[in-house]
C-alpha atoms as a PDB file:
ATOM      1  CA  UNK A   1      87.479 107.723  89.489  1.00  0.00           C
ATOM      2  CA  UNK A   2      86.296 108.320  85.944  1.00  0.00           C
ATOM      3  CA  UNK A   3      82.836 106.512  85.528  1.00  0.00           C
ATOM      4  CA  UNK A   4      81.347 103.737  87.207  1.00  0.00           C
ATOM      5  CA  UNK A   5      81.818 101.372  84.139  1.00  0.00           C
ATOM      6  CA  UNK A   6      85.448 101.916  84.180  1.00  0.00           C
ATOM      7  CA  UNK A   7      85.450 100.870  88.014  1.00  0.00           C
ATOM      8  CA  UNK A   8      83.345  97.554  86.989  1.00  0.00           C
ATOM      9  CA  UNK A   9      85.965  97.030  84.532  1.00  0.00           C
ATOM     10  CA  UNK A  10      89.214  97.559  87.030  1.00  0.00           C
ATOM     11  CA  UNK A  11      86.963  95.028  89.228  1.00  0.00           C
ATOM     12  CA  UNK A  12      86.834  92.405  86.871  1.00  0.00           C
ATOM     13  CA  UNK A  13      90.119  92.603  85.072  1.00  0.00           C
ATOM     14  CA  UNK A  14      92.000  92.583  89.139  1.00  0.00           C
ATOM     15  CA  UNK A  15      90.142  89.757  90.301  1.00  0.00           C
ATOM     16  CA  UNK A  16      90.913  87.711  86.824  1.00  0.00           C
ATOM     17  CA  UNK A  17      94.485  88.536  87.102  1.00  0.00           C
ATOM     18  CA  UNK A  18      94.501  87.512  90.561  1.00  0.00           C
ATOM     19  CA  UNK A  19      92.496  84.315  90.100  1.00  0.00           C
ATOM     20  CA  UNK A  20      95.053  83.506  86.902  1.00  0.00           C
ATOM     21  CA  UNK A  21      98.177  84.201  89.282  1.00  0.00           C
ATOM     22  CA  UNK A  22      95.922  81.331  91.912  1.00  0.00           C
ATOM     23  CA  UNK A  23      95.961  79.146  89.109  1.00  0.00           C
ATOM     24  CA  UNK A  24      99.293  79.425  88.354  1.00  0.00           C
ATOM     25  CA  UNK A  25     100.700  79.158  91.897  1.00  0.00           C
ATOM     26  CA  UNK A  26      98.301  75.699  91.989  1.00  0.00           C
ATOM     27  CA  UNK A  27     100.264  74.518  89.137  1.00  0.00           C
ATOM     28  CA  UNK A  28     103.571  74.337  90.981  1.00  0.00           C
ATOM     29  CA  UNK A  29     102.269  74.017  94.680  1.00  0.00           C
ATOM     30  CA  UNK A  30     102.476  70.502  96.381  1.00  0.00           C
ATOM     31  CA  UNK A  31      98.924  68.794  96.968  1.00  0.00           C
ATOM     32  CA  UNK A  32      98.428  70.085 100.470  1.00  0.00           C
ATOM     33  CA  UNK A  33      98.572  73.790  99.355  1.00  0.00           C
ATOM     34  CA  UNK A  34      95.811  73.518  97.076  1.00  0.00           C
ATOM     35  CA  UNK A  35      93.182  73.534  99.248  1.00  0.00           C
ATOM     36  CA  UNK A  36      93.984  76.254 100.285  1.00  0.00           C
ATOM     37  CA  UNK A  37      94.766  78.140  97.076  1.00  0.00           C
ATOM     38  CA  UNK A  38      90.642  76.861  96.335  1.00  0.00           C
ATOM     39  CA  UNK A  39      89.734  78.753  99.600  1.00  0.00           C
ATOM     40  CA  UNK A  40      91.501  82.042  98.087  1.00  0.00           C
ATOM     41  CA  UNK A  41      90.137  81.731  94.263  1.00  0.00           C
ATOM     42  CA  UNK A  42      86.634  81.120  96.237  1.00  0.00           C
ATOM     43  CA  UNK A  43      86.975  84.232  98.182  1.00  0.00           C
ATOM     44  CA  UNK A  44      88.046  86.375  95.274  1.00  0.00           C
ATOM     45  CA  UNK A  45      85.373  85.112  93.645  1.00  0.00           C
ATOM     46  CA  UNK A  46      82.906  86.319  95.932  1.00  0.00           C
ATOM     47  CA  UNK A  47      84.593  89.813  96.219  1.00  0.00           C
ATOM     48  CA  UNK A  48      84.625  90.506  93.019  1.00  0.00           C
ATOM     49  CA  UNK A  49      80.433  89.800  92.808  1.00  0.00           C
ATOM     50  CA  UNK A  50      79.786  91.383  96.270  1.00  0.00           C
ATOM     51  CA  UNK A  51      81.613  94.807  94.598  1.00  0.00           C
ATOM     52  CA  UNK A  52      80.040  94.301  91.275  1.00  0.00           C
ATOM     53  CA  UNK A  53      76.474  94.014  93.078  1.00  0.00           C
ATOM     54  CA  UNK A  54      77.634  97.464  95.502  1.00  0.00           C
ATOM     55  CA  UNK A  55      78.009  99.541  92.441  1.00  0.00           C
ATOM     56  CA  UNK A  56      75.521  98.621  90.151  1.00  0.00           C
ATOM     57  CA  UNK A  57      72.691  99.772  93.378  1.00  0.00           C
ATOM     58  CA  UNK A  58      72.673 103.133  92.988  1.00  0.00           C
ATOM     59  CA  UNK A  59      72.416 105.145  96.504  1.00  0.00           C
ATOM     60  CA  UNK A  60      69.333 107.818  96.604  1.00  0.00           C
ATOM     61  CA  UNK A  61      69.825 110.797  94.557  1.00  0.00           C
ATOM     62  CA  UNK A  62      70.881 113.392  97.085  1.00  0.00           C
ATOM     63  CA  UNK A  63      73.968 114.726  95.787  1.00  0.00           C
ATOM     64  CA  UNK A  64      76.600 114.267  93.320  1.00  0.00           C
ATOM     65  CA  UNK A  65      79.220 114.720  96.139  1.00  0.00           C
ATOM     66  CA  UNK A  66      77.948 111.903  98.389  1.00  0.00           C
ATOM     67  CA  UNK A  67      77.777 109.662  95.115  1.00  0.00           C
ATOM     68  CA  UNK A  68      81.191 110.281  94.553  1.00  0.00           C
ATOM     69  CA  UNK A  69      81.985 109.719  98.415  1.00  0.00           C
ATOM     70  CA  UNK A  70      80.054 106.224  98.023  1.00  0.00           C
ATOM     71  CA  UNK A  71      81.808 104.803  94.801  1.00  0.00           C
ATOM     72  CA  UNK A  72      85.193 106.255  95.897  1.00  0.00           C
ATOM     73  CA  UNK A  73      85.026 104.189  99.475  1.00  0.00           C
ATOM     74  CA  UNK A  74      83.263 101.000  97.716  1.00  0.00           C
ATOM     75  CA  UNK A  75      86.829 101.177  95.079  1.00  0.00           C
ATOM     76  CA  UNK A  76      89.181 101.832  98.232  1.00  0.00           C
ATOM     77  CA  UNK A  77      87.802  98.968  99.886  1.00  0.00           C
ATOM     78  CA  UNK A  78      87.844  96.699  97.353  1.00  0.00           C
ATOM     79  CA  UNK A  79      91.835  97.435  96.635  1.00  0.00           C
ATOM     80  CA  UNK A  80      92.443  96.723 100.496  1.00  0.00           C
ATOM     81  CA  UNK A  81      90.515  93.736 100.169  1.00  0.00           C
ATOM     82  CA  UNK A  82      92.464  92.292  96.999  1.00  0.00           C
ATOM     83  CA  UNK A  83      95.716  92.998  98.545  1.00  0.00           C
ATOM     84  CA  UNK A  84      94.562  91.261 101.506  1.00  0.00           C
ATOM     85  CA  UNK A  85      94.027  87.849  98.987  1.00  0.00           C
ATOM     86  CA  UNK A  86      97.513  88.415  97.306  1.00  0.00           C
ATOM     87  CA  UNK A  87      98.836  88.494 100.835  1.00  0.00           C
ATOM     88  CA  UNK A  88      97.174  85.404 101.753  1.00  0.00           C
ATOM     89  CA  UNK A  89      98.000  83.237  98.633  1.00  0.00           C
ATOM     90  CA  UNK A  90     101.915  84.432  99.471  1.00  0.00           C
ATOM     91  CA  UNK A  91     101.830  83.331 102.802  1.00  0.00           C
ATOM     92  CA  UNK A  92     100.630  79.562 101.797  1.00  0.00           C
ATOM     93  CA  UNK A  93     104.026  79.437 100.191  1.00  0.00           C
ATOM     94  CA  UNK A  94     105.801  79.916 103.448  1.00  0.00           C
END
């Protein structure tokens, strides 16, 4: 991890590729899909501001190593969690 601002920006640019790939796959998905595809752009939506909100409150200043502990999980969670969504917006195909 480089800086926190370079995180924030990984944060946003992954969730607006993944919303953009929602939008795309509710252009050519039948009506009864959609709903669905709302549920995942709505979810993404709120990941991306509960992880924005995570890094910009700073934990207490007790070390540089438990900072780096913190903002490494909060990134490693947030890459499960977007994998997760792209998992779920394939398997409304099926």
């Amino acid at each position: 991890m480089a800086s926190i601002r370079d995180l924030k920006k990984d944060v946003k640019y992954l969730t607006a590729h993944f919303i953009n790939e929602c939008y795309t796959e509710l252009t050519f998905s039948i009506v009864l899909d959609q709903e669905n595809t709302i549920d995942v752009i709505s979810d993404a939506l709120g990941l991306r501001n509960e992880i924005i909100s995570k890094l910009n409150a700073r934990p207490s200043k007790e070390s540089h190593k438990t900072d780096k502990s913190y903002y490494n999980s909060i990134a490693e969670d947030f890459y499960h969690q977007i994998i997760e969504l792209t998992e779920r917006l394939h398997s409304i195909k099926d």
